[in-house]
Protein backbone atom coordinates (compact mmCIF):
# COMPACT_ATOMS: atom_id res chain seq x y z
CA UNK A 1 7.45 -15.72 8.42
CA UNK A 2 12.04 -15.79 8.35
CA UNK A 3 12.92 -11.91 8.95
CA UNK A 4 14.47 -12.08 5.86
CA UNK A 5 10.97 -12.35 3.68
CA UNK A 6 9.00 -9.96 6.59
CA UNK A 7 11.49 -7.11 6.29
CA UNK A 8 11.82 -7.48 2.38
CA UNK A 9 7.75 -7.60 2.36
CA UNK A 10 8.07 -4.25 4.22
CA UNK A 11 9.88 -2.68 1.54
CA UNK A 12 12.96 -1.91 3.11
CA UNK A 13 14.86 -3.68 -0.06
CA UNK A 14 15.25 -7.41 -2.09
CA UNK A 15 15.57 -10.50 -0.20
CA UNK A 16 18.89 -10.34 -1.41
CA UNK A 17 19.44 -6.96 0.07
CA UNK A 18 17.68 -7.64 3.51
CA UNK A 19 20.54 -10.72 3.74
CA UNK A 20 23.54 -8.35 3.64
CA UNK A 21 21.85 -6.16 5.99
CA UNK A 22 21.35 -8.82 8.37
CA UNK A 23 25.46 -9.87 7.45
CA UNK A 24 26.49 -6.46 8.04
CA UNK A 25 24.85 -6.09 11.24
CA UNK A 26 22.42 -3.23 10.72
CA UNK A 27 19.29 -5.45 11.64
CA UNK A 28 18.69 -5.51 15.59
CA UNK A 29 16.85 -6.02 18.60
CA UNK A 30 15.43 -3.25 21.05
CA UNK A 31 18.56 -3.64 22.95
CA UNK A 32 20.68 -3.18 20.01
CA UNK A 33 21.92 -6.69 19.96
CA UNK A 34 22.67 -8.05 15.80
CA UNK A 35 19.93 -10.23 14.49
CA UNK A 36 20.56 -13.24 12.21
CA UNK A 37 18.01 -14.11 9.54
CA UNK A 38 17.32 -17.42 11.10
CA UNK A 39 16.28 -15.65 14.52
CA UNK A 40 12.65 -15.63 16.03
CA UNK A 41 11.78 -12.48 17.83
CA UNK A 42 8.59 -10.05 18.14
CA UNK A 43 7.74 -7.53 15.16
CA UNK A 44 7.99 -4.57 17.34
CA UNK A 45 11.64 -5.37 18.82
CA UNK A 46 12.73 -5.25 15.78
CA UNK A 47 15.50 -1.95 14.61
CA UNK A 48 16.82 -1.14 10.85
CA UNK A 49 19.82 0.93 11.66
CA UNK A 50 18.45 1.56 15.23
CA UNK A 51 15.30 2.47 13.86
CA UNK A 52 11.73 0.20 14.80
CA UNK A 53 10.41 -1.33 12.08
CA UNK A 54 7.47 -0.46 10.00
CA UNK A 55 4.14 -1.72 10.87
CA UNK A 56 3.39 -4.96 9.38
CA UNK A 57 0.96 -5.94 7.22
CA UNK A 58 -2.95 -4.16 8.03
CA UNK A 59 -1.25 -0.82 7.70
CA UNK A 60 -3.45 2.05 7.23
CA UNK A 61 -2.63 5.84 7.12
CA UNK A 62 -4.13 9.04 6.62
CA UNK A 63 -2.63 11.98 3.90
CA UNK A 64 -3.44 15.17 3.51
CA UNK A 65 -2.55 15.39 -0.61
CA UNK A 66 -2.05 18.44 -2.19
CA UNK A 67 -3.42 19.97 -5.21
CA UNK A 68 -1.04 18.62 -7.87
CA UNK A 69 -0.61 14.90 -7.05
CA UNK A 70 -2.30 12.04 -8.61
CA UNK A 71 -3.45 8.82 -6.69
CA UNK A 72 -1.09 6.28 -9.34
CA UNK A 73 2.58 4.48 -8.87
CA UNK A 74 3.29 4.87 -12.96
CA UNK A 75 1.75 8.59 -13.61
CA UNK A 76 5.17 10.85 -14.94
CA UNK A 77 3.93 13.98 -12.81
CA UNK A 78 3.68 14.11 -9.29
CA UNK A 79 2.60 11.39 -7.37
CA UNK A 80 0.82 10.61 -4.01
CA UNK A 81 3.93 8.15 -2.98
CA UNK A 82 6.73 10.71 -3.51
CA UNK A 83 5.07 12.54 0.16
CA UNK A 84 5.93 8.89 1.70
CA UNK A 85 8.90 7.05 2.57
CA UNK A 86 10.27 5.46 -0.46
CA UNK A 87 10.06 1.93 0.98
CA UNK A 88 5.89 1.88 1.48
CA UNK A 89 5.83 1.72 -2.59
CA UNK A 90 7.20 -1.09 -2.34
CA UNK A 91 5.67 -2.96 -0.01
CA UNK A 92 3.78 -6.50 -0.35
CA UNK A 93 0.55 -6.52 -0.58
CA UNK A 94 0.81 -3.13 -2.14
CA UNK A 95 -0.01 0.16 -0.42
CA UNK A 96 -3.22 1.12 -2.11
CA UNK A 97 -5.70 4.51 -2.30
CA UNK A 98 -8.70 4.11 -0.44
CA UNK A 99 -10.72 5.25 -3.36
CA UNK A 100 -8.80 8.65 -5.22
CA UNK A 101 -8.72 11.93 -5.10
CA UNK A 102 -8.26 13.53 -8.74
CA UNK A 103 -5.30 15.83 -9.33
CA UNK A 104 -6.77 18.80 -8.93
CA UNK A 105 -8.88 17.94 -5.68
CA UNK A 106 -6.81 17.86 -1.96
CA UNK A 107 -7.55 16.94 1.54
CA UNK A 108 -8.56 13.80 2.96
CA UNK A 109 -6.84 9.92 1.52
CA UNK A 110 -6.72 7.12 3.23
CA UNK A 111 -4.31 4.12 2.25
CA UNK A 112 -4.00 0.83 2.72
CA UNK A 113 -2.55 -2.87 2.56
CA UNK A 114 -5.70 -4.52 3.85
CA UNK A 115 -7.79 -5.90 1.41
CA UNK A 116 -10.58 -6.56 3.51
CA UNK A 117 -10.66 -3.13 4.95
CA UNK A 118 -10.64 -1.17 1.89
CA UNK A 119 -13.54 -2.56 0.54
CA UNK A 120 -15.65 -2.02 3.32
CA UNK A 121 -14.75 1.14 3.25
CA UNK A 122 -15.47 1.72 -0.66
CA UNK A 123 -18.69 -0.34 -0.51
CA UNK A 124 -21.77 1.11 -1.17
CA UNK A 125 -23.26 -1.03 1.57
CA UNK A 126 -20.93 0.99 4.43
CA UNK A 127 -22.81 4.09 3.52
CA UNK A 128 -19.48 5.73 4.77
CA UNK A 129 -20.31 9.83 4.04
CA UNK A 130 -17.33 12.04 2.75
CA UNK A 131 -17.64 15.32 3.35
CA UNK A 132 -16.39 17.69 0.77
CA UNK A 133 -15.66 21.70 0.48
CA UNK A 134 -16.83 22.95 -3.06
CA UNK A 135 -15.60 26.48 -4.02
CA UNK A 136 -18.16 27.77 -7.25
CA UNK A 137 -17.12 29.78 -10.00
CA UNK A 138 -20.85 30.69 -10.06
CA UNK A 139 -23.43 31.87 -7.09
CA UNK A 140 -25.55 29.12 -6.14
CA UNK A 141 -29.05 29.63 -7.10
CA UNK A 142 -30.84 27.93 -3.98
CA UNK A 143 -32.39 24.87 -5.26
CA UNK A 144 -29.50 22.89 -5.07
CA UNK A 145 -29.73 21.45 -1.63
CA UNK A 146 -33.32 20.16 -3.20
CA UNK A 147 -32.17 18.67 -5.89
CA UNK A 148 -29.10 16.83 -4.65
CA UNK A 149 -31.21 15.56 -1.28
CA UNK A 150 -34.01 13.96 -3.91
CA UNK A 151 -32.24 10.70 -5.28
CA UNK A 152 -33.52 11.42 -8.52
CA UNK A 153 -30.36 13.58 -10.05
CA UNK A 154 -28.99 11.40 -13.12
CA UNK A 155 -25.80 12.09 -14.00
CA UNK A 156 -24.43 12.62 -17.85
CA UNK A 157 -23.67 8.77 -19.31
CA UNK A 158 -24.77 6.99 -16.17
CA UNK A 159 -28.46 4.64 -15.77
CA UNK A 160 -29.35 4.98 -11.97
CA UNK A 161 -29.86 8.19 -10.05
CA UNK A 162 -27.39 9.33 -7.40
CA UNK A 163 -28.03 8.38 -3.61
CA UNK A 164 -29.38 11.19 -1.44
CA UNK A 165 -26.76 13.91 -0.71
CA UNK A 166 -26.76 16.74 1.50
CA UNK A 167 -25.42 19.88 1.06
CA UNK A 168 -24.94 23.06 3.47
CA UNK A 169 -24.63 26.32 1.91
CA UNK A 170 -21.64 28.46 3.68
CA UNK A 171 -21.87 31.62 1.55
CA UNK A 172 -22.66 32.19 -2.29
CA UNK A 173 -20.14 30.30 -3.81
CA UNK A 174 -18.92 27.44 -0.85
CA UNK A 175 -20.81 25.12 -0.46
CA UNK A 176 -20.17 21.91 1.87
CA UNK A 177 -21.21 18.63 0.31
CA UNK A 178 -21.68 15.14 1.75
CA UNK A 179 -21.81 11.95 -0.58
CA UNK A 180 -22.25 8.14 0.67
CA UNK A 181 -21.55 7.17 -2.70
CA UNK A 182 -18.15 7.47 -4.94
CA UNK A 183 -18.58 7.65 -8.70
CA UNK A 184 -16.21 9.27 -10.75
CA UNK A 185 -15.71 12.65 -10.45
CA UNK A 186 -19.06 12.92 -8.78
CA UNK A 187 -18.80 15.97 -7.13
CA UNK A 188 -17.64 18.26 -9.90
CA UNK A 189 -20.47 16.69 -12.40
CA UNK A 190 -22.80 17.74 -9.60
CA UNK A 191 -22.48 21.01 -9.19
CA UNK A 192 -22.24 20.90 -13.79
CA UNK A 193 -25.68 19.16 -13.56
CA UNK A 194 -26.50 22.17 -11.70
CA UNK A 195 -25.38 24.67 -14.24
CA UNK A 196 -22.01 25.77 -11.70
CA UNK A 197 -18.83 24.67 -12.03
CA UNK A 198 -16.33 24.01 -9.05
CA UNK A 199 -13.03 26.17 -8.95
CA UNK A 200 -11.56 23.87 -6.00
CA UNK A 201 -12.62 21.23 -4.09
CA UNK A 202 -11.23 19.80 -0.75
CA UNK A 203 -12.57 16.14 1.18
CA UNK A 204 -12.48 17.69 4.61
CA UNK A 205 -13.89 14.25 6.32
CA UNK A 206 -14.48 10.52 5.72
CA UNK A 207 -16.64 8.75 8.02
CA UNK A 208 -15.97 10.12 11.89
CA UNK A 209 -12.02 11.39 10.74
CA UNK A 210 -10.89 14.67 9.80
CA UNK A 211 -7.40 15.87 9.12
CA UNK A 212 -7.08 17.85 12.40
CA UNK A 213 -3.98 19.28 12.76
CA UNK A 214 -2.55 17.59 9.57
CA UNK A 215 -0.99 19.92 7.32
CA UNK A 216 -1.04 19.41 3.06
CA UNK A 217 1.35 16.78 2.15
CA UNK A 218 1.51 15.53 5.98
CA UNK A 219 0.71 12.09 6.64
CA UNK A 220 0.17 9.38 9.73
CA UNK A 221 -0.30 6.04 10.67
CA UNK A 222 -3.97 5.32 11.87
CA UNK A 223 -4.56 3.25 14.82
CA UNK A 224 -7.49 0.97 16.13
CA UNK A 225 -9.29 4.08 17.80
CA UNK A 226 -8.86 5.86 14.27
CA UNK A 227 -10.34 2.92 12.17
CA UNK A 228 -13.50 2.58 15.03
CA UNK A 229 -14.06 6.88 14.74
CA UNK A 230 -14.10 5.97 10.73
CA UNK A 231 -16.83 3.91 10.94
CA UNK A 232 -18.48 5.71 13.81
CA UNK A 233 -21.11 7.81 11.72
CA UNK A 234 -21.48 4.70 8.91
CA UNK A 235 -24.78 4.09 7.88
């Protein structure tokens, strides 16, 4: 692929833009020696105004979103894309949610440019659990765990009966939730099938990764050894 379409692809402007950049010498090498458009060199040598390039296409990062941002590119509020660089919304292919968090639920999203990838890790075949901490506005009653382990809970609208999920009480009114499955909203019509309604939720985990030391809004690039952890506990 010319530099010209590869750094354009990244985001970092127009073709058109990219070209001046290359004619007014901002585009490098490691050494800090000016590109042309027309030269051949590695992904990883190359600098944007002394700074290395972005990964290239396959990226895949982890966010920690806040309470108050929506997983969209068009929605007029806040926005999952305004706590990254500018540039990754406009990369090609297109920086997509691994699945979404609603507005009102933080912790845990994954993105991603890899087709591929993201749908083994939304398929229901992956079995990929997603841990989730549930704060009540109501004490549990105790036959929860029951009732969400049987495979027989049937949610309001919907024609098939969730997948087994587990759930660990950690006082009266947390409860810690794991789901293999992602329908809409499916953890807050849970807990309403149960008569309880949930105050705040948080996705703690997906798969084998946490957030670790990752603080709200807070984001990083994952690496081969992150991707293999994901999978680590699939089914």
């Amino acid at each position: 692929m010319k530099l010209v379409k590869l750094i354009a692809n990244l985001g970092y402007g127009s073709r058109k833009q990219v070209a001046l950049m290359f004619r007014e010498g901002r585009i490098t090498d490691a050494d800090g020696e000016v590109l042309y458009a027309d030269d051949k060199v590695e992904h990883a040598a190359i600098r944007i105004d002394g700074d290395p390039l972005d990964p290239p296409a396959g990226l895949v990062l982890m966010l920690h979103k806040p309470v108050g941002y929506t997983c969209s590119t068009k929605d007029k509020g806040r926005i999952i894309y305004d706590l990254l660089p500018p540039r990754f919304r406009l990369r090609a292919p297109l920086l997509s949610t691994v699945g979404r968090l609603d507005r009102d639920t933080s912790g845990l999203l994954l993105l991603t440019d890899d087709g591929q990838l993201l749908h083994r890790i939304v398929s229901p075949k992956s079995k990929l659990s997603k841990v989730y901490e549930a704060t009540l506005a109501q004490d549990l009653r105790g036959d929860e765990a029951k009732i969400f382990a049987s495979g027989e809970l049937m949610l309001e609208s919907e024609k098939t009966p969730l997948a087994p999920a587990g759930l660990e009480v950690v006082d009266p009114r947390h409860a810690r939730l794991t789901l293999t499955e992602g329908r809409y909203h499916q953890a807050r019509r849970m807990f309403a099938a149960v008569g309880n309604h949930v105050e705040a939720l948080h996705r703690s985990r997906v798969g084998g990764l946490t957030l670790g030391e990752l603080a709200e809004g807070e984001w990083r690039i994952l690496d081969a050894g992150d991707i293999e952890r994901l999978f680590a506990s699939a089914g």
